[in-house]
Protein backbone atom coordinates (compact mmCIF):
# COMPACT_ATOMS: atom_id res chain seq x y z
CA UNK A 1 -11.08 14.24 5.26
CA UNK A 2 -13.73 13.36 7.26
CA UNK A 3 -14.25 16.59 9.16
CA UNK A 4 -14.26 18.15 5.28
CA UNK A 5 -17.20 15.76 4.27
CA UNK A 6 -19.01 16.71 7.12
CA UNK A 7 -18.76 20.49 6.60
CA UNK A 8 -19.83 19.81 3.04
CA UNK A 9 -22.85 18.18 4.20
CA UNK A 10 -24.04 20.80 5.70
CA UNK A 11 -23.09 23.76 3.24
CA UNK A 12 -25.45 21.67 0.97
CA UNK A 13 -27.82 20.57 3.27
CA UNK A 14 -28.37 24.66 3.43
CA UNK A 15 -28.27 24.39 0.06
CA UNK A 16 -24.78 27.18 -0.24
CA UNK A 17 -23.29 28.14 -3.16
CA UNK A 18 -21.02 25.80 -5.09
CA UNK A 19 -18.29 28.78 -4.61
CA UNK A 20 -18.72 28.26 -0.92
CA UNK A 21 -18.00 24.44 -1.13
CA UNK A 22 -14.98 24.56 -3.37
CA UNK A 23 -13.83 27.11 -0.75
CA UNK A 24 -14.02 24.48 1.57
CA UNK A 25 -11.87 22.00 -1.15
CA UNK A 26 -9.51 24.42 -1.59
CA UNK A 27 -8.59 25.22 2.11
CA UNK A 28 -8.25 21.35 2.45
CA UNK A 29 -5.63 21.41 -0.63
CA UNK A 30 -3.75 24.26 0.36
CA UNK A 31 -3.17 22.69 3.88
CA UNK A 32 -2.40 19.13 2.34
CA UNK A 33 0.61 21.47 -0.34
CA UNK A 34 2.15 22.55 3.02
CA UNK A 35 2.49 19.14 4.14
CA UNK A 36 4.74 17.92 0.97
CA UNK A 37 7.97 18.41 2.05
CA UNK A 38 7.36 16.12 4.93
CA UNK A 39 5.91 13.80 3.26
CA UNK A 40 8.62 13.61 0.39
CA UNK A 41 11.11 13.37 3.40
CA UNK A 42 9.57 9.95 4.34
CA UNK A 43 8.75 8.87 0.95
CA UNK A 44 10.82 10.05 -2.27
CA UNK A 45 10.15 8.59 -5.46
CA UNK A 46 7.73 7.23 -7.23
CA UNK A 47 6.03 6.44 -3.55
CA UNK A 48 6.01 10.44 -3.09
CA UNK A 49 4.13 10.69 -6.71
CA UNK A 50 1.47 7.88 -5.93
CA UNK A 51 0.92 9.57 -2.78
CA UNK A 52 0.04 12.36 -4.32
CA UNK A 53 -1.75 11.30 -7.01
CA UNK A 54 -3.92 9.32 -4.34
CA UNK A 55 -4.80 12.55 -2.54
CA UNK A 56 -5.94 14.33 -5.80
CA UNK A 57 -8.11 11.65 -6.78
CA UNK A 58 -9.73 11.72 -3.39
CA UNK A 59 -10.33 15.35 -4.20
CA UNK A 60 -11.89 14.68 -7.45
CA UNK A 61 -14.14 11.98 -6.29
CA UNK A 62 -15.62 13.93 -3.72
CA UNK A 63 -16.40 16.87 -6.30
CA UNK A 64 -17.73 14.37 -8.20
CA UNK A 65 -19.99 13.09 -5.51
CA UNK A 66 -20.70 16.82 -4.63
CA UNK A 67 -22.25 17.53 -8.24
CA UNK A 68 -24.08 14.43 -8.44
CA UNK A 69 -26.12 14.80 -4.89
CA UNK A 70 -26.68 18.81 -6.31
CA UNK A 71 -28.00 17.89 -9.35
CA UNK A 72 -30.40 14.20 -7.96
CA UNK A 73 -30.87 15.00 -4.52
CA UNK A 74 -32.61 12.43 -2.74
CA UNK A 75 -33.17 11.03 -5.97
CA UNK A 76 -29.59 9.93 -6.79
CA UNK A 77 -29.16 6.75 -8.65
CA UNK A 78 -26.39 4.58 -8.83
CA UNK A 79 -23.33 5.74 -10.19
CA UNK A 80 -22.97 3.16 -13.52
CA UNK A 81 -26.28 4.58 -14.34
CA UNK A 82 -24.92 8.17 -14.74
CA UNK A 83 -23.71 8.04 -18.35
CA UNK A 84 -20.62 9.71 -17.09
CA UNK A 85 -16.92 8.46 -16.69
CA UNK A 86 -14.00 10.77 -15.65
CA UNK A 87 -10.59 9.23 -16.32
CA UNK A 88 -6.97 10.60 -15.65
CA UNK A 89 -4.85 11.07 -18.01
CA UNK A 90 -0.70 12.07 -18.75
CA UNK A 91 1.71 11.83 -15.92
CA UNK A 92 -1.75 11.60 -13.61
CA UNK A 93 -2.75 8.97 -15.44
CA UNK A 94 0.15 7.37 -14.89
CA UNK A 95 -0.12 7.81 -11.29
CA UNK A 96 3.91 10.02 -11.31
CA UNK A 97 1.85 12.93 -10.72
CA UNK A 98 4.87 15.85 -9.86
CA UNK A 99 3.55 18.37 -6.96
CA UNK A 100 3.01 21.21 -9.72
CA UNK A 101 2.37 19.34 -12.79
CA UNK A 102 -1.05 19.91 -14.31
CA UNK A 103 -3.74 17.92 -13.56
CA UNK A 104 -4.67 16.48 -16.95
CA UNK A 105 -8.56 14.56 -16.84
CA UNK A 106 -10.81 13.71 -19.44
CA UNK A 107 -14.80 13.69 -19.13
CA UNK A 108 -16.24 11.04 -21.18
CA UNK A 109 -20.10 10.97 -21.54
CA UNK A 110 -23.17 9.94 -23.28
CA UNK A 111 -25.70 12.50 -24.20
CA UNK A 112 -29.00 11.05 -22.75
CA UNK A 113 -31.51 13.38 -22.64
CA UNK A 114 -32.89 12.28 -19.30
CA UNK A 115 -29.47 13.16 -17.36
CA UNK A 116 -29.13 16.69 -18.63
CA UNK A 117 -25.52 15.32 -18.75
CA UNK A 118 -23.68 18.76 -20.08
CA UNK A 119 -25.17 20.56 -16.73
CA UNK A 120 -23.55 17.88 -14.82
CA UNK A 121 -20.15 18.28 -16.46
CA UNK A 122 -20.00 21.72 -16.16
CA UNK A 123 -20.68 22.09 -12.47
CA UNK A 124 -18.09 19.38 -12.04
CA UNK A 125 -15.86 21.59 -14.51
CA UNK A 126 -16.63 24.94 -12.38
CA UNK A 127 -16.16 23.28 -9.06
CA UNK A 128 -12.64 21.49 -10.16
CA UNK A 129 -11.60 24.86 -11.30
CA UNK A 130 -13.05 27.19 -7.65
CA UNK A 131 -11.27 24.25 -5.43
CA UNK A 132 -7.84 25.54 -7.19
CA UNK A 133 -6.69 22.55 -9.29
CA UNK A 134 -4.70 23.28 -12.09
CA UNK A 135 -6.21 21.28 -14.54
CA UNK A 136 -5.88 20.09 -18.37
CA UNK A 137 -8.92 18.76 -19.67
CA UNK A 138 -10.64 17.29 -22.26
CA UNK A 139 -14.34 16.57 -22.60
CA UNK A 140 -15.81 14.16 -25.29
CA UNK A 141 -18.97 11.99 -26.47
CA UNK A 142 -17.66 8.15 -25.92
CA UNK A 143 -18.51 7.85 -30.19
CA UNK A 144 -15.97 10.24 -30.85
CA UNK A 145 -12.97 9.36 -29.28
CA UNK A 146 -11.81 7.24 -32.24
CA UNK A 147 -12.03 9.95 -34.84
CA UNK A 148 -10.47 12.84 -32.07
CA UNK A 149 -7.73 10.42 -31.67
CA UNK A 150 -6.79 10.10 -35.18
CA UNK A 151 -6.65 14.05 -35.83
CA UNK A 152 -3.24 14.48 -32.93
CA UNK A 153 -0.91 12.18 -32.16
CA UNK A 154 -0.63 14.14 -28.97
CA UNK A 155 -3.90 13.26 -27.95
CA UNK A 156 -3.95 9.72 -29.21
CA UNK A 157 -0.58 9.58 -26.72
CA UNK A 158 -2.97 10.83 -24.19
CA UNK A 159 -6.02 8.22 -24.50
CA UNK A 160 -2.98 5.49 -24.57
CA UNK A 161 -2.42 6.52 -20.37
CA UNK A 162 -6.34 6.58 -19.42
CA UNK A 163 -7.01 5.53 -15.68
CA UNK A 164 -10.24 5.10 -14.52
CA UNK A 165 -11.18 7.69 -11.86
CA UNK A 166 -14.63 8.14 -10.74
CA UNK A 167 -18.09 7.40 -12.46
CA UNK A 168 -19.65 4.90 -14.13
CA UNK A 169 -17.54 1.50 -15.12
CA UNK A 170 -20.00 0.83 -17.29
CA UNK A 171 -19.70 3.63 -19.79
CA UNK A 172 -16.22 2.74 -18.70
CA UNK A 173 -15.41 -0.53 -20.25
CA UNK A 174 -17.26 0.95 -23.30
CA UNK A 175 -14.69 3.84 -23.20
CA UNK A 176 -11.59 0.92 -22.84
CA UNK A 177 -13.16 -0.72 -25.79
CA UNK A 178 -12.67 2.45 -27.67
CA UNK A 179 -9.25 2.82 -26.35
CA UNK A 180 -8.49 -0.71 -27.56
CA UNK A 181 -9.73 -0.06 -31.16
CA UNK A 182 -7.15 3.70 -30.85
CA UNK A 183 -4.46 1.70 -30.11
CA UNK A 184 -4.02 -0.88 -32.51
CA UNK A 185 -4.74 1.92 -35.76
CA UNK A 186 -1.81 2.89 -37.91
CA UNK A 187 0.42 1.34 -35.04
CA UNK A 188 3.53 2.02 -37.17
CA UNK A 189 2.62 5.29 -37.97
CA UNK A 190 2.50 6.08 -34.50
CA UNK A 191 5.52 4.62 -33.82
CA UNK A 192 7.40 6.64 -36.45
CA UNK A 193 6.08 9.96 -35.28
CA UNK A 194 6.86 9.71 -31.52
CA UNK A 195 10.18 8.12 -32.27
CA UNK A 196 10.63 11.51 -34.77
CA UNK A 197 9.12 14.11 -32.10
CA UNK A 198 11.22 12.44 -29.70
CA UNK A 199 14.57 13.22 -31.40
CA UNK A 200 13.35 16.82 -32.19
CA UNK A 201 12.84 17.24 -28.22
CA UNK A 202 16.49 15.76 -28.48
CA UNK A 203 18.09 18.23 -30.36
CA UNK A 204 16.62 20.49 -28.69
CA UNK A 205 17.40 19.64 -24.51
CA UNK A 206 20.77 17.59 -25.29
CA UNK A 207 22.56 16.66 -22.62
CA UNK A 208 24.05 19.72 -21.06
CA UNK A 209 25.07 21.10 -18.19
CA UNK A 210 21.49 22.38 -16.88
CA UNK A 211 19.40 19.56 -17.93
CA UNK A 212 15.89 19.07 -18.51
CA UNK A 213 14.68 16.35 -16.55
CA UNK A 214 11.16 15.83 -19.05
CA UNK A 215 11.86 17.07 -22.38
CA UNK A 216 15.66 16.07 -22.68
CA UNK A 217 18.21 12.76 -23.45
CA UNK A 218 17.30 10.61 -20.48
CA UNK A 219 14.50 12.39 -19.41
CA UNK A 220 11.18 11.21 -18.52
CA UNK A 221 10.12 10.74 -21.97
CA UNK A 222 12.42 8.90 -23.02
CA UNK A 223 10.97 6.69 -20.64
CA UNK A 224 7.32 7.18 -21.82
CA UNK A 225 8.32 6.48 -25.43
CA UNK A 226 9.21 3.09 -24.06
CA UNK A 227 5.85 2.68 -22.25
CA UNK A 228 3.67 4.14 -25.24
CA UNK A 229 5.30 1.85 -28.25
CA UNK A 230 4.84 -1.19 -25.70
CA UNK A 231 1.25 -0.20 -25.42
CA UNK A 232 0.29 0.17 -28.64
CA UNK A 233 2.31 -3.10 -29.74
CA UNK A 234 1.78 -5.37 -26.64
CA UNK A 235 -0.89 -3.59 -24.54
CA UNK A 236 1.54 -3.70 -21.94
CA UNK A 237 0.55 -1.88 -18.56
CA UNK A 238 4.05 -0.86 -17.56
CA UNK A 239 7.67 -1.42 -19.12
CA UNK A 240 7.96 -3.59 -16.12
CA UNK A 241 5.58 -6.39 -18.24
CA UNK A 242 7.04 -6.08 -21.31
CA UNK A 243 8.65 -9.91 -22.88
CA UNK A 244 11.78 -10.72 -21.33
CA UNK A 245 12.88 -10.97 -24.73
CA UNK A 246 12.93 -7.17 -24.74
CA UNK A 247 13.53 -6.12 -21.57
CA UNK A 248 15.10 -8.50 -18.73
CA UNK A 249 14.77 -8.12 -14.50
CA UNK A 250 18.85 -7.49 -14.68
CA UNK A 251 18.79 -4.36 -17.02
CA UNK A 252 15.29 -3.19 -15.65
CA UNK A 253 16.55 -3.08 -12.25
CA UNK A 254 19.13 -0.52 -13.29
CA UNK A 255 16.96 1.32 -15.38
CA UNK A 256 14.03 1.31 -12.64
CA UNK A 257 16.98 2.77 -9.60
CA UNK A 258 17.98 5.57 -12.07
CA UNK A 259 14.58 6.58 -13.02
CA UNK A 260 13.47 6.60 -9.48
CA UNK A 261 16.51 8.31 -8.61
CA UNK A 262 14.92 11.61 -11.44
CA UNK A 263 11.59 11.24 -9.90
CA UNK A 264 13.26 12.58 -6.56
CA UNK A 265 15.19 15.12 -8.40
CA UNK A 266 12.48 16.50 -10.29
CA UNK A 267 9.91 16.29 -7.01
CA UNK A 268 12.62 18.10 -5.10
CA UNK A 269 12.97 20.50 -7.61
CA UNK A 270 8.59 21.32 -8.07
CA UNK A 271 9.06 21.94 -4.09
CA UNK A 272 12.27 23.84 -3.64
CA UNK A 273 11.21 26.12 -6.74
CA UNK A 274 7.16 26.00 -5.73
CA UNK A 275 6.87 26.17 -9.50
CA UNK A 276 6.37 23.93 -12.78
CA UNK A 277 9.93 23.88 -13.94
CA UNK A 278 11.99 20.56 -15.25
CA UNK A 279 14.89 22.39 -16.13
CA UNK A 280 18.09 21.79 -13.09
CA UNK A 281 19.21 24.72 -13.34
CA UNK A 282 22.66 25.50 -11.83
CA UNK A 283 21.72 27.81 -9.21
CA UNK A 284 18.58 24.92 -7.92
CA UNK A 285 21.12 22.69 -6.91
CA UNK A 286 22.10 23.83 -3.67
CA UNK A 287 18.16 23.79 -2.55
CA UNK A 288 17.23 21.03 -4.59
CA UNK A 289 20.41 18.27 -3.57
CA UNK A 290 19.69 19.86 0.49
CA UNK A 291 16.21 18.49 0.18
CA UNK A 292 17.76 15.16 -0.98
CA UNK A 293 20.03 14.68 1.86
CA UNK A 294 23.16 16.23 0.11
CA UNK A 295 25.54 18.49 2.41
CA UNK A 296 25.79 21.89 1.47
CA UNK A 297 29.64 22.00 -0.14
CA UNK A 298 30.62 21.92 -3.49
CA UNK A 299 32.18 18.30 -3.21
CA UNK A 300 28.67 17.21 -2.59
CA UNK A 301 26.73 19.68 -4.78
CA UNK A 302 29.29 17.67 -7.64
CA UNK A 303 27.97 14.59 -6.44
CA UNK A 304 24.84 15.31 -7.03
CA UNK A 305 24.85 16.69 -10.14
CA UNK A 306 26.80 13.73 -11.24
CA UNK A 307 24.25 11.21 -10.13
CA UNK A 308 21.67 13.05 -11.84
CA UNK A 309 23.94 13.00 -15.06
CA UNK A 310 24.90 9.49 -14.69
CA UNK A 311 20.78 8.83 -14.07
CA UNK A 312 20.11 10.45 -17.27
CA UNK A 313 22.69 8.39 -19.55
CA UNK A 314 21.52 4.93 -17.51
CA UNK A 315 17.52 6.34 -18.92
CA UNK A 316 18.78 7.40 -22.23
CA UNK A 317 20.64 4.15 -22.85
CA UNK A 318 18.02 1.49 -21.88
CA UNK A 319 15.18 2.98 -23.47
CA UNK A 320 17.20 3.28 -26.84
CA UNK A 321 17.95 -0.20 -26.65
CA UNK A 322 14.58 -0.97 -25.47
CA UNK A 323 12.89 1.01 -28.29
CA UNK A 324 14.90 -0.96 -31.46
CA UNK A 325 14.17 -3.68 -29.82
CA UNK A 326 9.92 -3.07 -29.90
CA UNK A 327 9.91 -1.01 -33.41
CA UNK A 328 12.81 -2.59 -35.49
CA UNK A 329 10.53 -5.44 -36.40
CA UNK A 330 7.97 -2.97 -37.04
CA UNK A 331 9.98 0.17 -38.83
CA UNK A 332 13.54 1.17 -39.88
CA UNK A 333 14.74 3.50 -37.47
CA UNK A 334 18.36 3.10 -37.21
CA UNK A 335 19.86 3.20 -40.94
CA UNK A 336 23.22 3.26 -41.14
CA UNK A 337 24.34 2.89 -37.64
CA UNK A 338 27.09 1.08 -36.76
CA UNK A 339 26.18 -2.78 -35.19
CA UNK A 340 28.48 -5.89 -35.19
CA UNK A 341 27.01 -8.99 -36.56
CA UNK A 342 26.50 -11.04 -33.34
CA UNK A 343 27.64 -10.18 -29.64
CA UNK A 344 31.25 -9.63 -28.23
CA UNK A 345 33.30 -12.48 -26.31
CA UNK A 346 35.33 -9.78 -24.26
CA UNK A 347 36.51 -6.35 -24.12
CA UNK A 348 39.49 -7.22 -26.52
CA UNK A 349 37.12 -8.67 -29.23
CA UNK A 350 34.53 -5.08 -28.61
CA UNK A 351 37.85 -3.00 -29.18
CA UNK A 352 39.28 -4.56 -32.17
CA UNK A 353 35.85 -3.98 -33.72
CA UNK A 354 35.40 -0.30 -32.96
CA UNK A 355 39.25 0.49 -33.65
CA UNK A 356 38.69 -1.38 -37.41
CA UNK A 357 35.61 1.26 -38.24
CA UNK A 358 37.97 3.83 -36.17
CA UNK A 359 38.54 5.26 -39.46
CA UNK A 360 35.49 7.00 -40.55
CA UNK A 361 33.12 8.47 -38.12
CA UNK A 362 30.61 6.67 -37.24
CA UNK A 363 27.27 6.71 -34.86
CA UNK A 364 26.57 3.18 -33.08
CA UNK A 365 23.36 1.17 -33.29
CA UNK A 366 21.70 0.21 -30.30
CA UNK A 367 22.44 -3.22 -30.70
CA UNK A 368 25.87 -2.04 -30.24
CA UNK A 369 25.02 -0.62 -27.35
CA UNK A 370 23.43 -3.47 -26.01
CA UNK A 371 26.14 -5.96 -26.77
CA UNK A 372 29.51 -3.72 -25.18
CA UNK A 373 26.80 -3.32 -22.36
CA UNK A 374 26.31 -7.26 -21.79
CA UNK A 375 30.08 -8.67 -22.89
CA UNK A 376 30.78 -11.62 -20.13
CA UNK A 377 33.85 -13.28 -19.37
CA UNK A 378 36.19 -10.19 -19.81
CA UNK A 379 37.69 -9.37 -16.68
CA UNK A 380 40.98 -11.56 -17.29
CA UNK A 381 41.39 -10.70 -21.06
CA UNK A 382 44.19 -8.12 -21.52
CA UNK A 383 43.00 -5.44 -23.62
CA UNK A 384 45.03 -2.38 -22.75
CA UNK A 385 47.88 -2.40 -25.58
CA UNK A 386 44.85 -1.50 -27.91
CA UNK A 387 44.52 1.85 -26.23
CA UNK A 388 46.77 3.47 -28.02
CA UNK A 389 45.51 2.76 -31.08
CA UNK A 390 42.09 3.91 -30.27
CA UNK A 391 43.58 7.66 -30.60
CA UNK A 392 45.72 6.81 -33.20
CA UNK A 393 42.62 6.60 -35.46
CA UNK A 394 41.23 9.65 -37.18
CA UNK A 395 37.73 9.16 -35.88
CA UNK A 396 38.62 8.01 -32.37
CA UNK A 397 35.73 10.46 -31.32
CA UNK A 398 33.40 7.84 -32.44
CA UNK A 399 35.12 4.67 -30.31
CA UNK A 400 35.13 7.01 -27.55
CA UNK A 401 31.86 8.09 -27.72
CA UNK A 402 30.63 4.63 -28.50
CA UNK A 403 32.13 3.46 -24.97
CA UNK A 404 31.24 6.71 -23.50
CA UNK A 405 27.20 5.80 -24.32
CA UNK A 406 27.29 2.98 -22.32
CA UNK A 407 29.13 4.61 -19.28
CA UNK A 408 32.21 2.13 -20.27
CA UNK A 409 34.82 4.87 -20.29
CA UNK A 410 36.33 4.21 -17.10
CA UNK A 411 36.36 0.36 -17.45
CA UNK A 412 38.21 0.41 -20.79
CA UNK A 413 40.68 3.82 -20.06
CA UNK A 414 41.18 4.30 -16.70
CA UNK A 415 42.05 7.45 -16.03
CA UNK A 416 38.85 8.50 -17.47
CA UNK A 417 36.76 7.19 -14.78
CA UNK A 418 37.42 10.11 -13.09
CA UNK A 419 35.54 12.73 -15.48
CA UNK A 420 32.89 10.08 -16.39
CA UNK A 421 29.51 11.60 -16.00
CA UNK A 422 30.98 14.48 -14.57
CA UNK A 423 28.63 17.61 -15.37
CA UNK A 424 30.74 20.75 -17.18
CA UNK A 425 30.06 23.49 -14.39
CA UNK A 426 31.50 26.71 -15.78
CA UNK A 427 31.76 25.29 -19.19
CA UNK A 428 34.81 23.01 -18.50
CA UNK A 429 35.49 19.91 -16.44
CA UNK A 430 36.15 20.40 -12.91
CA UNK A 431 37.35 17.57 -9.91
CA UNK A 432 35.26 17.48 -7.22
């Protein structure tokens, strides 16, 4: 990095083209891509995605700092005087920036006469752009961010994941203040739509045997519907800090292994397919379970592909629990769901209940969920003469799929441990 500064001195000590220096940027980038799979060797995970979020902001500074000494010269004054602020935003924001996930940013300004601040912007704009960074962006006068926030929920979600990159803190903390007063309007109305787009996404990427990793049940946004409800309600940086009342160190651990467990999948699969794709398909896995240790054989290709299944359902099951837990107070979501009136003693007491509504179907309610989940106690109750009655009821769909949702099959029945989890290759069940 240091060698690039230098060379960058000089190009505008000669005072080169801007085309010239983002060459320069770009050469530096395409060098650092090559180095990924290394790196994600050493660190997978989240680790990886901070990594790599850290090295793009480094880039972005420094075309920041570029611009600025172009347009002051020797003149430059300090940066909180600029009436400029550039802030990261999405998945960057979030610092879980994938290897070909777009770079989304937002340029937040003042328009003081004295800066020529628009000519600024757009030679930071052009220069972004020439050094090859495929960027999102937004631009937008710090008065208006209230008002552009209330037109799209899907930029309001945005604003919600601002980081502060590079520019002045001053303009800044006027631009959290702004984010402060987005957040806490119509928070219930927010909550209702994102809970609403989030089952659409559902419906559409269920859980299947090529799954998508973002978009579908357990995916990452399940996740960030989590984070985004606890930041509107509790201005909570991470789910990590949200009360223990909603989610506790036990069930977060769990939750935190399985999601870092996707964020090596879906890594792994940005640098096996050296594209922007989310979806594991069936014929990635080979690459995509080789760069993540696996063997290349079919028993271990299964293995895989059950982890990342199993991942999914841990994801999809803590986050649905999590969610009720932050909006029921707030809005109805979960009408005529099944839920028992208090929590289970032991297994026997959890089956009786779901054999009783065995009779019609029936769709459980996260607090069901959360209480077969957390039954103590259990392990020397007999429960197994109720089996049979489980399939002796019409719906027993429903009492399966109740104890299926909370990855329960094999402790109840089991000889169904065996297919728990277990992805449908070919359309069917198959044994490793």
């Amino acid at each position: 990095m240091q060698k690039l500064k230098r060379e960058i001195e000089d190009l505008i000590a000669s005072n080169a083209a801007d085309f010239k220096i983002a060459k320069l940027i770009k050469k530096d980038l395409e060098e650092y891509y090559k180095t990924l799979p290394d790196t994600f060797a050493q660190s997978g995970g989240k680790d990886f995605l901070v990594k790599h979020t850290r090295k793009i902001d480094t880039s972005i500074k420094l075309i920041y700092r570029i611009a600025t000494r172009e347009m002051f010269h020797e003149y430059f004054p300090t940066k909180n005087s600029i009436p400029l602020t550039i802030t990261a935003l999405g998945s960057y924001g979030r610092e879980q920036l994938s290897p070909k996930s777009d770079i989304d940013i937002m340029l937040v300004y003042k328009d003081i006469a004295a800066y020529n601040i628009k000519e600024l912007i757009e030679k930071i704009y052009y220069l972004l752009l020439d050094s090859g960074l495929k960027l999102g962006h937004r631009v937008h006068e710090v008065s208006e961010l209230q008002e552009v926030a209330k037109s799209d929920i899907t930029i309001k979600t945005a604003l919600l994941e601002s980081r502060f990159l590079e520019g002045s803190k001053f303009l800044w903390f006027e631009t959290e203040n702004e984010l402060n007063k987005i957040r806490a309007f119509e928070p219930k109305k927010f909550i209702l739509e994102k809970i609403q787009e989030r089952r659409e996404l559902r419906k559409k990427y269920p859980l299947m045997m090529e799954p998508n990793l973002k978009e579908g049940v357990g995916g990452f946004r399940d996740a960030n519907l989590v984070y985004w409800i606890g930041k509107v309600l509790f201005n909570a940086p991470s789910i990590k800090t949200l009360p223990h009342s909603v989610v506790n160190e036990k069930d977060y651990i769990e939750f935190r292994i399985a999601l870092e467990f996707l964020f090596k999948v879906r890594s792994a699969l940005h640098l096996t397919q050296k594209s922007k794709t989310d979806q594991l398909r069936l014929d990635y896995i080979p690459d995509v379970a080789a760069l993540l240790g696996y063997k290349n054989s079919s028993s271990a290709h299964m293995q895989f592909a059950k982890k990342v299944n199993k991942s999914l359902r841990i994801v999809w099951l803590y986050a649905r629990i999590w969610i009720n837990a932050l909006a029921s107070p707030y809005v109805p979501i979960y009408k005529n769901y099944l839920k028992p009136k208090g929590e289970f003693k032991d297994k026997k007491e959890a089956l009786e209940f779901l054999i009783k509504h065995g009779n019609s179907e029936f769709h459980s309610h996260p607090l069901l969920n959360q209480y077969l989940l957390h039954i103590k106690n259990s392990s020397d109750v007999d429960f197994q003469h109720l089996i049979p009655a489980i399939f002796k009821q019409p719906h027993a769909h429903s009492i399966l799929t109740a104890l299926s949702e909370v990855n329960g099959l094999g402790e109840y029945i089991q000889p169904l441990k065996k297919v728990e989890a277990l992805p449908q290759f070919d359309g069917y069940h198959r044994f490793p």
